[in-house]
C-alpha atoms as a PDB file:
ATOM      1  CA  UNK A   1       0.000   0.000   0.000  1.00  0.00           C
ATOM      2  CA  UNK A   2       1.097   3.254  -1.273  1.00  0.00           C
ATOM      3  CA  UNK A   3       0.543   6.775   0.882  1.00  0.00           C
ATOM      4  CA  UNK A   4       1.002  10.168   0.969  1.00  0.00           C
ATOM      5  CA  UNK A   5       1.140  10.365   4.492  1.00  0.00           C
ATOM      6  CA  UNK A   6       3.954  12.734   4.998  1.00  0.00           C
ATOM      7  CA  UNK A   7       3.427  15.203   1.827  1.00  0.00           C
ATOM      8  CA  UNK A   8      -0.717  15.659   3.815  1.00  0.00           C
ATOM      9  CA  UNK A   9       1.130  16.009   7.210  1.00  0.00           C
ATOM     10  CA  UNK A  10       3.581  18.687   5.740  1.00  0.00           C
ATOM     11  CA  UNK A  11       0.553  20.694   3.764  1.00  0.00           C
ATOM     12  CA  UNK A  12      -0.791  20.542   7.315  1.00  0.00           C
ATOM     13  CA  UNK A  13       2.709  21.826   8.991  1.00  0.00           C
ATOM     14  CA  UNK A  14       2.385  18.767  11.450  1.00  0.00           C
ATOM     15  CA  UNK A  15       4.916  17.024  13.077  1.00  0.00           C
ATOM     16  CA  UNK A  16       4.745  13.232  13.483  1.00  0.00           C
ATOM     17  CA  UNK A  17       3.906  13.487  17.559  1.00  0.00           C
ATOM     18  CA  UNK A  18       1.230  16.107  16.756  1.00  0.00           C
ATOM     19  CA  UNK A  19      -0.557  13.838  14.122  1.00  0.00           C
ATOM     20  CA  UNK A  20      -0.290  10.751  16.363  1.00  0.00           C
ATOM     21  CA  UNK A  21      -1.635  13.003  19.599  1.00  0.00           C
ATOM     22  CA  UNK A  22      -4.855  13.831  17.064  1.00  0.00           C
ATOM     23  CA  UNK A  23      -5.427  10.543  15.652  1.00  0.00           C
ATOM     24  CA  UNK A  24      -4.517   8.511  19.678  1.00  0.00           C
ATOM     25  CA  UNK A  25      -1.236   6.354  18.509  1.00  0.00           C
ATOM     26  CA  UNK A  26       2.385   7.137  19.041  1.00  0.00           C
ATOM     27  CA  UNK A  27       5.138   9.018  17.064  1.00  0.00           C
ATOM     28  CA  UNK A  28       6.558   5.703  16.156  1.00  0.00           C
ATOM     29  CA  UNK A  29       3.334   4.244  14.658  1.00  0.00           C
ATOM     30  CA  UNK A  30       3.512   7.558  12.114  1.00  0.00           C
ATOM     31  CA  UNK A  31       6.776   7.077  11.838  1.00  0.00           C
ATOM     32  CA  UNK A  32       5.881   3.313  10.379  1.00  0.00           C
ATOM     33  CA  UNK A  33       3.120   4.058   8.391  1.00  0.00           C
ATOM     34  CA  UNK A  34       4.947   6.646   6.484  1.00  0.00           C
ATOM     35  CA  UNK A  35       7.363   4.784   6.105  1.00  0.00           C
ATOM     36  CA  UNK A  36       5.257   1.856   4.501  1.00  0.00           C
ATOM     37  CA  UNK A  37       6.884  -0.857   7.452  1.00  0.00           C
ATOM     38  CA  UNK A  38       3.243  -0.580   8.975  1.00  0.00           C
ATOM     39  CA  UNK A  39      -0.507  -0.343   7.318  1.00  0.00           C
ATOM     40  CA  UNK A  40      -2.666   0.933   9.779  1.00  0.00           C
ATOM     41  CA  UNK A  41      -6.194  -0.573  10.189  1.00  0.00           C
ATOM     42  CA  UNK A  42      -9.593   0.709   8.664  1.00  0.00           C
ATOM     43  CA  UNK A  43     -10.101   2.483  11.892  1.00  0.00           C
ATOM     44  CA  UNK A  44      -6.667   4.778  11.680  1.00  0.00           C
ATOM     45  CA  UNK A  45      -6.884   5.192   8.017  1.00  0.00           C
ATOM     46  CA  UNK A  46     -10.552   6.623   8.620  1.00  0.00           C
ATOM     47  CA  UNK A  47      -8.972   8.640  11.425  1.00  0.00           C
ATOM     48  CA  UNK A  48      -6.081  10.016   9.451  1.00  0.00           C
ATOM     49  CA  UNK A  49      -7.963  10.909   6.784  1.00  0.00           C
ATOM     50  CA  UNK A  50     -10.518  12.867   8.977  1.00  0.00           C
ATOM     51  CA  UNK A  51      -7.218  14.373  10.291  1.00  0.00           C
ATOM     52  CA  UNK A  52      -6.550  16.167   7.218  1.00  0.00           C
ATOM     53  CA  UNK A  53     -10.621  16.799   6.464  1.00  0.00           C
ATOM     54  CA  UNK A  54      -9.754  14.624   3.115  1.00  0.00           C
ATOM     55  CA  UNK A  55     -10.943  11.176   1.324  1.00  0.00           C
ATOM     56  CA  UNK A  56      -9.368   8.360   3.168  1.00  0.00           C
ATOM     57  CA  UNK A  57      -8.500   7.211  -0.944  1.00  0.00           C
ATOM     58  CA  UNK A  58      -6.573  10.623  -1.348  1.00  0.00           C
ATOM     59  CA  UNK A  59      -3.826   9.617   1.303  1.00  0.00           C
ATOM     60  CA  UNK A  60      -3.964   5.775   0.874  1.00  0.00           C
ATOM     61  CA  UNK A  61      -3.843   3.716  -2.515  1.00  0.00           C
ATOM     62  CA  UNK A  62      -3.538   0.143  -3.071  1.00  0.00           C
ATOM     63  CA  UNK A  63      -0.231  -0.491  -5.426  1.00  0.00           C
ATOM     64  CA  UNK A  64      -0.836  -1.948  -8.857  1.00  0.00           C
ATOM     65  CA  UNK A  65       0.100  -5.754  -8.314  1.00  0.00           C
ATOM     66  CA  UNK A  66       0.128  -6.606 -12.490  1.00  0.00           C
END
Protein backbone atom coordinates (compact mmCIF):
# COMPACT_ATOMS: atom_id res chain seq x y z
CA UNK A 1 0.00 0.00 0.00
CA UNK A 2 1.10 3.25 -1.27
CA UNK A 3 0.54 6.78 0.88
CA UNK A 4 1.00 10.17 0.97
CA UNK A 5 1.14 10.36 4.49
CA UNK A 6 3.95 12.73 5.00
CA UNK A 7 3.43 15.20 1.83
CA UNK A 8 -0.72 15.66 3.81
CA UNK A 9 1.13 16.01 7.21
CA UNK A 10 3.58 18.69 5.74
CA UNK A 11 0.55 20.69 3.76
CA UNK A 12 -0.79 20.54 7.31
CA UNK A 13 2.71 21.83 8.99
CA UNK A 14 2.39 18.77 11.45
CA UNK A 15 4.92 17.02 13.08
CA UNK A 16 4.75 13.23 13.48
CA UNK A 17 3.91 13.49 17.56
CA UNK A 18 1.23 16.11 16.76
CA UNK A 19 -0.56 13.84 14.12
CA UNK A 20 -0.29 10.75 16.36
CA UNK A 21 -1.64 13.00 19.60
CA UNK A 22 -4.86 13.83 17.06
CA UNK A 23 -5.43 10.54 15.65
CA UNK A 24 -4.52 8.51 19.68
CA UNK A 25 -1.24 6.35 18.51
CA UNK A 26 2.38 7.14 19.04
CA UNK A 27 5.14 9.02 17.06
CA UNK A 28 6.56 5.70 16.16
CA UNK A 29 3.33 4.24 14.66
CA UNK A 30 3.51 7.56 12.11
CA UNK A 31 6.78 7.08 11.84
CA UNK A 32 5.88 3.31 10.38
CA UNK A 33 3.12 4.06 8.39
CA UNK A 34 4.95 6.65 6.48
CA UNK A 35 7.36 4.78 6.10
CA UNK A 36 5.26 1.86 4.50
CA UNK A 37 6.88 -0.86 7.45
CA UNK A 38 3.24 -0.58 8.98
CA UNK A 39 -0.51 -0.34 7.32
CA UNK A 40 -2.67 0.93 9.78
CA UNK A 41 -6.19 -0.57 10.19
CA UNK A 42 -9.59 0.71 8.66
CA UNK A 43 -10.10 2.48 11.89
CA UNK A 44 -6.67 4.78 11.68
CA UNK A 45 -6.88 5.19 8.02
CA UNK A 46 -10.55 6.62 8.62
CA UNK A 47 -8.97 8.64 11.42
CA UNK A 48 -6.08 10.02 9.45
CA UNK A 49 -7.96 10.91 6.78
CA UNK A 50 -10.52 12.87 8.98
CA UNK A 51 -7.22 14.37 10.29
CA UNK A 52 -6.55 16.17 7.22
CA UNK A 53 -10.62 16.80 6.46
CA UNK A 54 -9.75 14.62 3.11
CA UNK A 55 -10.94 11.18 1.32
CA UNK A 56 -9.37 8.36 3.17
CA UNK A 57 -8.50 7.21 -0.94
CA UNK A 58 -6.57 10.62 -1.35
CA UNK A 59 -3.83 9.62 1.30
CA UNK A 60 -3.96 5.78 0.87
CA UNK A 61 -3.84 3.72 -2.52
CA UNK A 62 -3.54 0.14 -3.07
CA UNK A 63 -0.23 -0.49 -5.43
CA UNK A 64 -0.84 -1.95 -8.86
CA UNK A 65 0.10 -5.75 -8.31
CA UNK A 66 0.13 -6.61 -12.49
Amino acid sequence: MKNRLKVARAEHNLSQAELAEKVGVSRQTINSIETGRYIPSTTLALKLARAFAMATEDIFQLEDTD
